[in-house]
C-alpha atoms as a PDB file:
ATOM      1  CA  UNK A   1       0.000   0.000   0.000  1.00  0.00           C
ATOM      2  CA  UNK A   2       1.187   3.421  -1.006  1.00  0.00           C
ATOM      3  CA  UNK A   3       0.000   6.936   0.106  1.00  0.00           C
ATOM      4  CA  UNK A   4       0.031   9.437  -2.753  1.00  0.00           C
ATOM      5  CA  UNK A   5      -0.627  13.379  -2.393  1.00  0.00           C
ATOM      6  CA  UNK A   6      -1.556  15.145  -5.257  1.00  0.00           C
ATOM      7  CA  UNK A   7      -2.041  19.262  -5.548  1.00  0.00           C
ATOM      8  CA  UNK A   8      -4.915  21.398  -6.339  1.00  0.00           C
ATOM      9  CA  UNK A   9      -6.817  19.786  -9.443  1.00  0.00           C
ATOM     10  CA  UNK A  10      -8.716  22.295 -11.046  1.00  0.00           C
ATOM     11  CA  UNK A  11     -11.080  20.513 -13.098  1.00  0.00           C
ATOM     12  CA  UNK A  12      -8.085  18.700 -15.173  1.00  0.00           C
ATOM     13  CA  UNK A  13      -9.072  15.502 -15.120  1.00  0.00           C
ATOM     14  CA  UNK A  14      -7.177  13.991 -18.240  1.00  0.00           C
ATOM     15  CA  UNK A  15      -4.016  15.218 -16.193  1.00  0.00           C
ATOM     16  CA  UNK A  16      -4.896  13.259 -12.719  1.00  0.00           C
ATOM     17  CA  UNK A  17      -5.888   9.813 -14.623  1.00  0.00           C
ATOM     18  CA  UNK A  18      -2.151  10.461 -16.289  1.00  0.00           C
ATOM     19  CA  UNK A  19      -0.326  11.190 -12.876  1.00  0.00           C
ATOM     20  CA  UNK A  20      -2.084   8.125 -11.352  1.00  0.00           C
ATOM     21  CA  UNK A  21      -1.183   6.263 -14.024  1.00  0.00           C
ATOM     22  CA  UNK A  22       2.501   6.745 -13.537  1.00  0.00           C
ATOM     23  CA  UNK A  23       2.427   5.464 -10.252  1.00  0.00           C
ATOM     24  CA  UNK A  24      -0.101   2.630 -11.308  1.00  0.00           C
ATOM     25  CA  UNK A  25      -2.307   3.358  -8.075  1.00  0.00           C
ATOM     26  CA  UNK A  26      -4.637   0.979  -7.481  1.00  0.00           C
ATOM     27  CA  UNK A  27      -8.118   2.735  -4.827  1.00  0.00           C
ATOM     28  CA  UNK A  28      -8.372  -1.220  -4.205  1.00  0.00           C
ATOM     29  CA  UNK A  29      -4.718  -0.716  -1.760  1.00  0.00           C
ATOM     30  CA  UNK A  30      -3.631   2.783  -2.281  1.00  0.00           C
ATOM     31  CA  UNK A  31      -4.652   6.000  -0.377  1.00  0.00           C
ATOM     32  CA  UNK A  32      -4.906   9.329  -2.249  1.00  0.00           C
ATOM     33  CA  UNK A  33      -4.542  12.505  -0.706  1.00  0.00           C
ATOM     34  CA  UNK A  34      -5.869  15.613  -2.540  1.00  0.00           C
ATOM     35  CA  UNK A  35      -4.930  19.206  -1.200  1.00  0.00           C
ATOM     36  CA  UNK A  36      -8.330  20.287  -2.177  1.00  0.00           C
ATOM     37  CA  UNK A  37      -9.287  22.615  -5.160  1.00  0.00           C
ATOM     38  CA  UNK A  38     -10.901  20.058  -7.472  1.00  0.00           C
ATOM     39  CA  UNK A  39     -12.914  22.037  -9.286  1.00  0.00           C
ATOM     40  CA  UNK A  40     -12.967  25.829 -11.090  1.00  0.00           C
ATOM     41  CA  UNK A  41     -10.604  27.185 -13.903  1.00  0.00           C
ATOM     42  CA  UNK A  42      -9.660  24.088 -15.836  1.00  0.00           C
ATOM     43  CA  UNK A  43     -11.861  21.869 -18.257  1.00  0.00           C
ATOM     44  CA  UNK A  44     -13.559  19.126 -16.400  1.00  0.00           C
ATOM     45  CA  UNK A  45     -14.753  20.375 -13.302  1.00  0.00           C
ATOM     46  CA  UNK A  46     -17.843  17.562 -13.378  1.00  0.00           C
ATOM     47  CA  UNK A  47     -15.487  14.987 -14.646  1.00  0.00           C
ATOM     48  CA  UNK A  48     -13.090  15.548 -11.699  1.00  0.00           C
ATOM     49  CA  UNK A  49     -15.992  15.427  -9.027  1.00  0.00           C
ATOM     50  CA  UNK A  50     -17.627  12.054 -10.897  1.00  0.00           C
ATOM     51  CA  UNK A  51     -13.936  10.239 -11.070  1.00  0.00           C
ATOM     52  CA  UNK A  52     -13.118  11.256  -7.391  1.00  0.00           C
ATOM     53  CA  UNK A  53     -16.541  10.623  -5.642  1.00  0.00           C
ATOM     54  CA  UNK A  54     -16.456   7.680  -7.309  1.00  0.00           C
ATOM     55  CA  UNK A  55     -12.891   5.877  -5.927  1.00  0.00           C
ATOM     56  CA  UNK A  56     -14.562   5.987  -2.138  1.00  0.00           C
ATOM     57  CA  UNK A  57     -13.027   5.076   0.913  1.00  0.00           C
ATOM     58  CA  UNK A  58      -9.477   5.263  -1.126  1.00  0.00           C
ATOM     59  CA  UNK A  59      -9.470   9.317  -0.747  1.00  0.00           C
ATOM     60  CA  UNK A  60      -8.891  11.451   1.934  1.00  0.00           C
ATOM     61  CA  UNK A  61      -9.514  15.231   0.600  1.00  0.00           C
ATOM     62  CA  UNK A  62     -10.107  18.247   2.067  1.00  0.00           C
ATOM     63  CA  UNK A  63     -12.145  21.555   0.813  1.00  0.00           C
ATOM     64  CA  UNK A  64     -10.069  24.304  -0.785  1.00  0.00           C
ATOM     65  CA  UNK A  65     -11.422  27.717  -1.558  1.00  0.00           C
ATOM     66  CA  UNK A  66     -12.609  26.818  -4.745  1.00  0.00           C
ATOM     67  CA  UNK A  67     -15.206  24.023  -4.005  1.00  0.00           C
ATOM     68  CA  UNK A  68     -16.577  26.127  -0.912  1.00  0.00           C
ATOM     69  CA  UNK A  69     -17.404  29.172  -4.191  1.00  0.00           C
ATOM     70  CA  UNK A  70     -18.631  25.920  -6.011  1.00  0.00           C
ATOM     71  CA  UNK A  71     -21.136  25.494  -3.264  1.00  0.00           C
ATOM     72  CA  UNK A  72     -21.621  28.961  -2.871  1.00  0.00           C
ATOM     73  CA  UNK A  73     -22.582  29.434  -6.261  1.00  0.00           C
ATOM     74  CA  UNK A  74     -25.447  26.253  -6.548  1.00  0.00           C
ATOM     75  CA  UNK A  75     -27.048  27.757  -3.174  1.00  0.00           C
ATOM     76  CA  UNK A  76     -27.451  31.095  -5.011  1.00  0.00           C
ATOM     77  CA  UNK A  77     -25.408  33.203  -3.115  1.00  0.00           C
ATOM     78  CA  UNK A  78     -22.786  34.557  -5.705  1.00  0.00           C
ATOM     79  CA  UNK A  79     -23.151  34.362  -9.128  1.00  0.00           C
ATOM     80  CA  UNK A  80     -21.255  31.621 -11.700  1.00  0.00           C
ATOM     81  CA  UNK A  81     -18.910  33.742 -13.851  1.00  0.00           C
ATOM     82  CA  UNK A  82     -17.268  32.136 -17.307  1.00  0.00           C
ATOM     83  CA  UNK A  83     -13.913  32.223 -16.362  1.00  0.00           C
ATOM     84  CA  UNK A  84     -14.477  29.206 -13.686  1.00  0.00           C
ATOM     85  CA  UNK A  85     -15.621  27.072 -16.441  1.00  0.00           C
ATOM     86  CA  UNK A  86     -18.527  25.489 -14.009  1.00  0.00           C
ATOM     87  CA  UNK A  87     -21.363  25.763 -16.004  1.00  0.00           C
ATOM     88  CA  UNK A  88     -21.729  21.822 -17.121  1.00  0.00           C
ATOM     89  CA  UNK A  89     -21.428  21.138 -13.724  1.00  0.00           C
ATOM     90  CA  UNK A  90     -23.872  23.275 -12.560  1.00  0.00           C
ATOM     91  CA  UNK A  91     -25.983  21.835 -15.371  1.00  0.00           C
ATOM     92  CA  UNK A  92     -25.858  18.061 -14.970  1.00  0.00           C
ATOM     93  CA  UNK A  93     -28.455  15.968 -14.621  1.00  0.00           C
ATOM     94  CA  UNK A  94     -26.339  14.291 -11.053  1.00  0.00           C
ATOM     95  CA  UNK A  95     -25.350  18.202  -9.681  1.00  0.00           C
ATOM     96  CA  UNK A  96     -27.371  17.426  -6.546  1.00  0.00           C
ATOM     97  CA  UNK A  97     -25.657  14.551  -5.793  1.00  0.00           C
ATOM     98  CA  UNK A  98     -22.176  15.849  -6.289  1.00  0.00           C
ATOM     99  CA  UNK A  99     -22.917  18.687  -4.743  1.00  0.00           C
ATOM    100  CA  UNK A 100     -24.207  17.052  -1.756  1.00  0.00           C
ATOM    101  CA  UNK A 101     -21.306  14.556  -1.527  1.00  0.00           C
ATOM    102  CA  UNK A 102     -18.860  18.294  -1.630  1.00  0.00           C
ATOM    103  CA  UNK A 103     -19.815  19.942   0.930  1.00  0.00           C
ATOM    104  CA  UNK A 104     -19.844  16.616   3.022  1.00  0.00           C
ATOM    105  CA  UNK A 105     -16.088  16.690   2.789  1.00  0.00           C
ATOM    106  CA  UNK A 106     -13.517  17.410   5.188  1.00  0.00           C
ATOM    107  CA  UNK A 107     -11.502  20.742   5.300  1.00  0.00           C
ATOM    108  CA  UNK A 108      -8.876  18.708   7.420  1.00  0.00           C
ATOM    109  CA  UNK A 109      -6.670  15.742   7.177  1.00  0.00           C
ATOM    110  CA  UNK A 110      -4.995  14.264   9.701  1.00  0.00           C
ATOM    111  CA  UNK A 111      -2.713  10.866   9.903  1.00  0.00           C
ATOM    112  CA  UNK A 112      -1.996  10.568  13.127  1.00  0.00           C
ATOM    113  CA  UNK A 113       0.727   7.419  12.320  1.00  0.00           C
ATOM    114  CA  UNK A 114       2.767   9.170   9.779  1.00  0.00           C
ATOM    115  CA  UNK A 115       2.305  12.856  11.489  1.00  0.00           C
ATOM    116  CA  UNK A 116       0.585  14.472   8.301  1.00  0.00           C
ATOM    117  CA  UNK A 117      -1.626  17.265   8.413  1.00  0.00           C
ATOM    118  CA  UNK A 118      -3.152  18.911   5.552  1.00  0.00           C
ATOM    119  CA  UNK A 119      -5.302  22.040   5.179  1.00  0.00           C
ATOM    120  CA  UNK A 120      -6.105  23.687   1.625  1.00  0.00           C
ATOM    121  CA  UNK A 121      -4.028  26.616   2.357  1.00  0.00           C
ATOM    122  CA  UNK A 122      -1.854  25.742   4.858  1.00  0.00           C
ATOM    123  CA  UNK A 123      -2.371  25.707   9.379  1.00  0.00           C
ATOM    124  CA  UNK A 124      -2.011  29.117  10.674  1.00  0.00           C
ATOM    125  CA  UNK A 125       0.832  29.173  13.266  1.00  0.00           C
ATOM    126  CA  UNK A 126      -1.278  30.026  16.039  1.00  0.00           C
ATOM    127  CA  UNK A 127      -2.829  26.517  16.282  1.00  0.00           C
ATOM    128  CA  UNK A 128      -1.814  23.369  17.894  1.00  0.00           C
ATOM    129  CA  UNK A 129      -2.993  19.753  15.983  1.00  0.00           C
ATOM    130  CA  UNK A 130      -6.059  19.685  18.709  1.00  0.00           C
ATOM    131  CA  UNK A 131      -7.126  23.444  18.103  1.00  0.00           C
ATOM    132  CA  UNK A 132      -6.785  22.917  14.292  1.00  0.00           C
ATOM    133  CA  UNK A 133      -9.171  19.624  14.777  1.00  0.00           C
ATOM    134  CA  UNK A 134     -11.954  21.453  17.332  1.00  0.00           C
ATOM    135  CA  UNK A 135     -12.041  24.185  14.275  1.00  0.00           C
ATOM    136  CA  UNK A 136     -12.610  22.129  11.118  1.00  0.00           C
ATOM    137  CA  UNK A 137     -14.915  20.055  12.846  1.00  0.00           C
ATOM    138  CA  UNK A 138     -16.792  23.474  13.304  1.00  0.00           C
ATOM    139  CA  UNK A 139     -16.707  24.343   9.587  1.00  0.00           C
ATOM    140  CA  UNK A 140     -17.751  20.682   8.430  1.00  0.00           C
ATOM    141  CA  UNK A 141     -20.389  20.736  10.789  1.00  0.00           C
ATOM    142  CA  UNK A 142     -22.332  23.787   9.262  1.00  0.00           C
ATOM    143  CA  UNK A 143     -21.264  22.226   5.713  1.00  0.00           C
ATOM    144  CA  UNK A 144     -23.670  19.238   6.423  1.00  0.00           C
ATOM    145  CA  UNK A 145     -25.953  20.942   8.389  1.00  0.00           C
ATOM    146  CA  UNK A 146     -29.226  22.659   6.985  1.00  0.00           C
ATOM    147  CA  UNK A 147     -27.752  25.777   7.886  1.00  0.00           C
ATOM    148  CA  UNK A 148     -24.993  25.930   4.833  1.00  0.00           C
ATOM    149  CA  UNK A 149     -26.062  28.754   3.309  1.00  0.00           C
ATOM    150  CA  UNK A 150     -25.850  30.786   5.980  1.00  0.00           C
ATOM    151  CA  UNK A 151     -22.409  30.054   6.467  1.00  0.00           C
ATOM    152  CA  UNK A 152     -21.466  30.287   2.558  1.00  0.00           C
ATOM    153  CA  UNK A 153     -22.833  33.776   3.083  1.00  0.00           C
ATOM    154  CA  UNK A 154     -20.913  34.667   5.732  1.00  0.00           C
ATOM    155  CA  UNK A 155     -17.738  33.473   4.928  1.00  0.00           C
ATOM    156  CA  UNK A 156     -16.843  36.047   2.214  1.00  0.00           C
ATOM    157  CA  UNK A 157     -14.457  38.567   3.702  1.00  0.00           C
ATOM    158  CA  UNK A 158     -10.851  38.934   5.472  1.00  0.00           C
ATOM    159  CA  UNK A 159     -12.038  39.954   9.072  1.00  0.00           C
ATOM    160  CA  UNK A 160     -11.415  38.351  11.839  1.00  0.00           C
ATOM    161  CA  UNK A 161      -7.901  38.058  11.154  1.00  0.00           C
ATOM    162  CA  UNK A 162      -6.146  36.989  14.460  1.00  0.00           C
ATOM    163  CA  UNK A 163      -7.111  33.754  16.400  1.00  0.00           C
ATOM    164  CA  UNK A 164      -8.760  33.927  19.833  1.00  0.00           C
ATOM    165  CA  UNK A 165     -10.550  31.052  22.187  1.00  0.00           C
ATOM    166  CA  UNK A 166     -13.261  33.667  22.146  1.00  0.00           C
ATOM    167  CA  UNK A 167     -14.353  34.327  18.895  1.00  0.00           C
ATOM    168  CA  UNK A 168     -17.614  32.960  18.378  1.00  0.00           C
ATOM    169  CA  UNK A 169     -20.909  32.528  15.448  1.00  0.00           C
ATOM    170  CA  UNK A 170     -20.048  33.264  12.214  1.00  0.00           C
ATOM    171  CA  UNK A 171     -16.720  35.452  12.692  1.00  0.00           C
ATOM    172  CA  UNK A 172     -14.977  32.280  14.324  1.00  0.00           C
ATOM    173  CA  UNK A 173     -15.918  30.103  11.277  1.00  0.00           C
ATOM    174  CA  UNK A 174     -15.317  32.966   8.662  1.00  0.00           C
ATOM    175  CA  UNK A 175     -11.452  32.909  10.423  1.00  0.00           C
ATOM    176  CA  UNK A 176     -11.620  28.823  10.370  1.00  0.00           C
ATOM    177  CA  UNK A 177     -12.263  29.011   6.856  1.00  0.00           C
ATOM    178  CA  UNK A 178      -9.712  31.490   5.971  1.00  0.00           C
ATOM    179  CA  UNK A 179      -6.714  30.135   8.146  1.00  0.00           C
ATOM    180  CA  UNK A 180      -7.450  26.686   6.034  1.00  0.00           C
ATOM    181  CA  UNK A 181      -8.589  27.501   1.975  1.00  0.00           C
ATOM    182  CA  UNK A 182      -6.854  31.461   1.429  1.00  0.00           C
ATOM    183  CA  UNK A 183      -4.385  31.710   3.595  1.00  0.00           C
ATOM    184  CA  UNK A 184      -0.993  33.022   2.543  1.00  0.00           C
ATOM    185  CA  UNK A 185       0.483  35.383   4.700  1.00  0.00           C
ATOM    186  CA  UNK A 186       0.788  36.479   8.164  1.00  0.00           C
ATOM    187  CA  UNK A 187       2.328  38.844  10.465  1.00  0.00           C
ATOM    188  CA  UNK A 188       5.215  37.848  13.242  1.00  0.00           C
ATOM    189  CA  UNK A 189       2.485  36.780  15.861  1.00  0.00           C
ATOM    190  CA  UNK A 190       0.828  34.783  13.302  1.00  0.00           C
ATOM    191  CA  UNK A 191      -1.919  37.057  12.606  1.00  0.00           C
ATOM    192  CA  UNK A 192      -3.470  36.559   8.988  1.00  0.00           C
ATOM    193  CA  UNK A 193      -2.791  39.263   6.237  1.00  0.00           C
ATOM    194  CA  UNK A 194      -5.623  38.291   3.663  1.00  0.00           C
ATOM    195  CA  UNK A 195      -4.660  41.110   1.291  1.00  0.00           C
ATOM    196  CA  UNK A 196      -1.092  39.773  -0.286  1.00  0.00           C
ATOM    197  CA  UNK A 197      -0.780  37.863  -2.962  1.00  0.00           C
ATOM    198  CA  UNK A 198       3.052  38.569  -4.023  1.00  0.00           C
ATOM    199  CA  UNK A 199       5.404  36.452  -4.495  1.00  0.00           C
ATOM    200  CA  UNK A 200       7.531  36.012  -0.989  1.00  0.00           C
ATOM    201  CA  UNK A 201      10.634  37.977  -2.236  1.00  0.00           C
ATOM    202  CA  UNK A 202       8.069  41.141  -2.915  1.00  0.00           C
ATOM    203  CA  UNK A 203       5.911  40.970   0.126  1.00  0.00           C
ATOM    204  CA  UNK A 204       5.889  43.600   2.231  1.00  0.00           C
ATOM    205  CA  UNK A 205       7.754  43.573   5.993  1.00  0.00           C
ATOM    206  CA  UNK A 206       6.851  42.510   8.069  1.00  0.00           C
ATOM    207  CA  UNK A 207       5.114  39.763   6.280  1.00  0.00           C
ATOM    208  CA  UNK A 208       5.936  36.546   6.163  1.00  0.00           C
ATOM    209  CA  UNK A 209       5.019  33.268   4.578  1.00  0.00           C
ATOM    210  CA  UNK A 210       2.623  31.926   7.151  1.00  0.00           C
ATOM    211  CA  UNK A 211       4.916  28.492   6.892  1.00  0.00           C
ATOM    212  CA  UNK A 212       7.880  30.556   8.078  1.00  0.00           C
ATOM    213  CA  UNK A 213       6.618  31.370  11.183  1.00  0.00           C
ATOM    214  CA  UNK A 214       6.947  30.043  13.947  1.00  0.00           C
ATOM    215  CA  UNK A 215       4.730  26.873  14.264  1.00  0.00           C
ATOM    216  CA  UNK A 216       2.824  25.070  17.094  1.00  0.00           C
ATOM    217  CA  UNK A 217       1.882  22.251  14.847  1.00  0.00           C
ATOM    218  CA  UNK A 218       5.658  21.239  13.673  1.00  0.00           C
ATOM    219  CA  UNK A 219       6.682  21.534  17.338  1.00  0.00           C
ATOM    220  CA  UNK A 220       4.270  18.674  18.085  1.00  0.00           C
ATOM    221  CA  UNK A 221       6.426  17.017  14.816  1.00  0.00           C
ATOM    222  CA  UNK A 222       3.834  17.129  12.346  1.00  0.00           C
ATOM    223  CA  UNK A 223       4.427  17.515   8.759  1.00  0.00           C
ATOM    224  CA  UNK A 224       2.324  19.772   6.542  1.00  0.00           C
ATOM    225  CA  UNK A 225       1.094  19.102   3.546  1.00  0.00           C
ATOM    226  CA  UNK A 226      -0.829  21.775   1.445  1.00  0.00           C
ATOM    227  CA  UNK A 227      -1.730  23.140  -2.012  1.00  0.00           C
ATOM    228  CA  UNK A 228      -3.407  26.815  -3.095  1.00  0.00           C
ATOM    229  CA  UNK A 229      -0.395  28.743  -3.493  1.00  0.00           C
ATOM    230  CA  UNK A 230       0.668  27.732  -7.334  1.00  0.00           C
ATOM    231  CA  UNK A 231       3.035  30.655  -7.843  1.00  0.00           C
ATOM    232  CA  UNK A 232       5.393  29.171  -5.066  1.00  0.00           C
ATOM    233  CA  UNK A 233       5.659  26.024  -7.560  1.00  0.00           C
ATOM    234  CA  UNK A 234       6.288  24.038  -4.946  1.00  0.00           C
ATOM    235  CA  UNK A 235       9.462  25.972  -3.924  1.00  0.00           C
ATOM    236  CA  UNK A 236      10.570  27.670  -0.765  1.00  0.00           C
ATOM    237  CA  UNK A 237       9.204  26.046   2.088  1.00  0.00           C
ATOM    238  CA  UNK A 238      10.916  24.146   4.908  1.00  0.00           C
ATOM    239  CA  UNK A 239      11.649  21.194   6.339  1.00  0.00           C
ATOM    240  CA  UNK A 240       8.811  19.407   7.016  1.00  0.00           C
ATOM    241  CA  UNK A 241       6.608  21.921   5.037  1.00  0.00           C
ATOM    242  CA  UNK A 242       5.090  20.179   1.410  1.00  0.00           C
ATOM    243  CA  UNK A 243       3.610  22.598  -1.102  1.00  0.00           C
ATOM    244  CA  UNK A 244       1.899  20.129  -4.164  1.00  0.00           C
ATOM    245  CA  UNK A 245      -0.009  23.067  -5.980  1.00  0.00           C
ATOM    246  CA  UNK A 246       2.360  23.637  -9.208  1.00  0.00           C
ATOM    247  CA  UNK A 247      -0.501  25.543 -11.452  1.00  0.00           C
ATOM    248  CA  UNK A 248      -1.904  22.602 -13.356  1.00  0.00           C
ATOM    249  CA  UNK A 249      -4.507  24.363 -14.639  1.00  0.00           C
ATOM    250  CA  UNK A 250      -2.484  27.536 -15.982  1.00  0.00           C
ATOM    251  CA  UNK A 251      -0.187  25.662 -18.379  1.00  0.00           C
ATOM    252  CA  UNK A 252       2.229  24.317 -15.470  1.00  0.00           C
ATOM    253  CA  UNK A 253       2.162  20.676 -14.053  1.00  0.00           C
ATOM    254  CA  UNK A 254      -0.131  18.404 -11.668  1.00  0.00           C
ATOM    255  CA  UNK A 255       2.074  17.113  -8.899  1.00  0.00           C
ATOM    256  CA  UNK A 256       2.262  14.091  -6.430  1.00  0.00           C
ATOM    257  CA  UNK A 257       4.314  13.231  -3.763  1.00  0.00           C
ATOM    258  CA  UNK A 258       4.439   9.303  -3.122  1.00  0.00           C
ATOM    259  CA  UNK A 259       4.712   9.833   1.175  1.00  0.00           C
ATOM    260  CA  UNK A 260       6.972   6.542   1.698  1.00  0.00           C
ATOM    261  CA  UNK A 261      10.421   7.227  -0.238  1.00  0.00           C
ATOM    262  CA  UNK A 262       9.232  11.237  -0.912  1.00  0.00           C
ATOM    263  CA  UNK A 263       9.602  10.679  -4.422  1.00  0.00           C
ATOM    264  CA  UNK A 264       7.709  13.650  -6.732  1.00  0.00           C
ATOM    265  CA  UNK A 265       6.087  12.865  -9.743  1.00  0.00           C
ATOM    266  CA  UNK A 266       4.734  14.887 -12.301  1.00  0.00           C
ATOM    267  CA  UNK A 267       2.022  15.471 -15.098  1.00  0.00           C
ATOM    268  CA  UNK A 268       2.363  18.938 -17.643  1.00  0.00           C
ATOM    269  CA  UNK A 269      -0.732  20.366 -17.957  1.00  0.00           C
ATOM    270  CA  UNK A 270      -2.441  19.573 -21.403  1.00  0.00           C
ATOM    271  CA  UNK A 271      -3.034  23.700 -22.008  1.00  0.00           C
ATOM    272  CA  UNK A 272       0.880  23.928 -21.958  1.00  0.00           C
ATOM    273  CA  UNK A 273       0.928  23.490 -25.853  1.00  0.00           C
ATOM    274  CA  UNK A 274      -2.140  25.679 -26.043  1.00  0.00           C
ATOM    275  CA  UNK A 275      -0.347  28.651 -24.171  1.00  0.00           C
ATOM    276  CA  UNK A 276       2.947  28.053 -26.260  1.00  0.00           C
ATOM    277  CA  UNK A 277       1.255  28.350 -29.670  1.00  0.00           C
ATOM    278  CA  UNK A 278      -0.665  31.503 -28.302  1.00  0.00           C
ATOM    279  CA  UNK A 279       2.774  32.961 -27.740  1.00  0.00           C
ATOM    280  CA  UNK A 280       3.685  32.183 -31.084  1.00  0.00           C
ATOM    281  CA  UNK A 281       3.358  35.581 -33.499  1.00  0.00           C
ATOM    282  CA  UNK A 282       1.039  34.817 -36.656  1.00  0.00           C
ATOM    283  CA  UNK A 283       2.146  35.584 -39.815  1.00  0.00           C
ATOM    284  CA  UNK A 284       0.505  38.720 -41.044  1.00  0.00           C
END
């Protein structure tokens, strides 16, 4: 049996069946970890949701940013634009039930005998491996309760920003949600900047990567494993620290990490060629 972690999907589904078919993974012995973001901005959104919901018991996932606007957007609550490509999705005659099997799906992973932990985005420093459990169990709560859409409302925006034992309601799960699916900065105390997007060498002091701060959760000798942040290409972090997202679904490559030897494998994205010929000047 062989674990396998594989970065943000994007709807590119012929991509995934090619990665797993390097490592010949088998869902009848193999586990398969995905750092969340299986759907928006690539091709096959629905196919990625039917082939995944489909292996069972032989994934462990957890919720990235873009499947919580995915659900957003099928409860009505902010609108589908082109550019996510989510429209057959949205349209198929088995939307309910993928739907419904989404937002039943964890926003954490964690192994307790190999000392993994996985969010989208990353853990926030300011959380140990038991506050980081007592949280997502929050969110996935109000994800399979009848109360979703009250939550999908609420969790647009970047405030609060700093974790406290007394936030409570909607502003603790808003921060939950934020510390796990769009987190990539924060300041020395390991308070969340939700503005930056730069790459780390232009970031503004005194921000910091939130993965080189400080961490409760690699004290307790936990490894991290995360995806979200494709412009980092899996580069930069340390020791201990796995980023998988390497921008699939803008022209660069799917990538998995087989957990037993740490070997990486990779798939190129299929739009590669696309983006190459685009940058090829026509003859006039």
């Amino acid at each position: 049996m062989s674990t396998y972690l594989v970065g943000d999907i994007h709807g590119c589904l012929d991509e995934l069946k090619a990665l797993l078919a390097q490592v010949e993974f088998n869902p009848e012995q193999d586990i398969l970890w995905l750092t969340g973001d299986l759907v928006s901005r690539g091709p096959d959104s629905l196919g990625v949701l039917r082939f995944v919901s489909g292996l069972g018991d032989a994934v462990r996932m957890v919720l990235g940013n873009h499947d919580l606007h995915l659900l957003a957007i099928y409860a009505g609550i902010t609108p589908n634009k082109a550019k996510d490509k989510l429209t057959p999705l949205l349209e198929a005659e088995d939307a309910d039930t993928l739907i419904n099997w989404l937002r039943r799906q964890p926003v954490l992973q964690v192994d307790e005998e190999n000392k993994i932990i996985m969010g989208h985005a990353g853990i926030t420093p300011q959380w140990d491996v038991e506050t980081a459990k007592m949280c997502a169990r929050e969110v996935e709560a109000i994800l399979c309760s009848d109360s979703y859409p009250l939550f999908l409302n609420a969790m647009y925006g970047d405030m609060p920003n700093n974790w406290s034992e007394e936030l409570t309601g909607l502003a603790r799960l808003r921060f939950s949600t934020n510390a796990l699916t769009r987190m990539r900065y924060c300041f020395p105390n390991g308070q969340l900047d939700m503005i930056c997007k730069d790459a780390p060498e232009d970031a503004p002091r005194p921000l910091k990567p939130w993965f080189d701060v400080p961490s409760l959760v690699r004290e307790e000798g936990y490894s991290i494993i995360f995806g979200h942040w494709a412009s980092l290409e899996g580069k930069g972090t340390p020791e201990g620290v796995y980023g998988l997202d390497t921008g699939c679904c803008w022209g660069g490559e799917m990538t998995l990490l087989r957990w037993e030897d740490k070997a990486y494998f990779t798939q190129p994205s299929n739009r590669r060629k696309d983006r190459e010929q685009e940058a090829v000047p026509k003859a006039v």
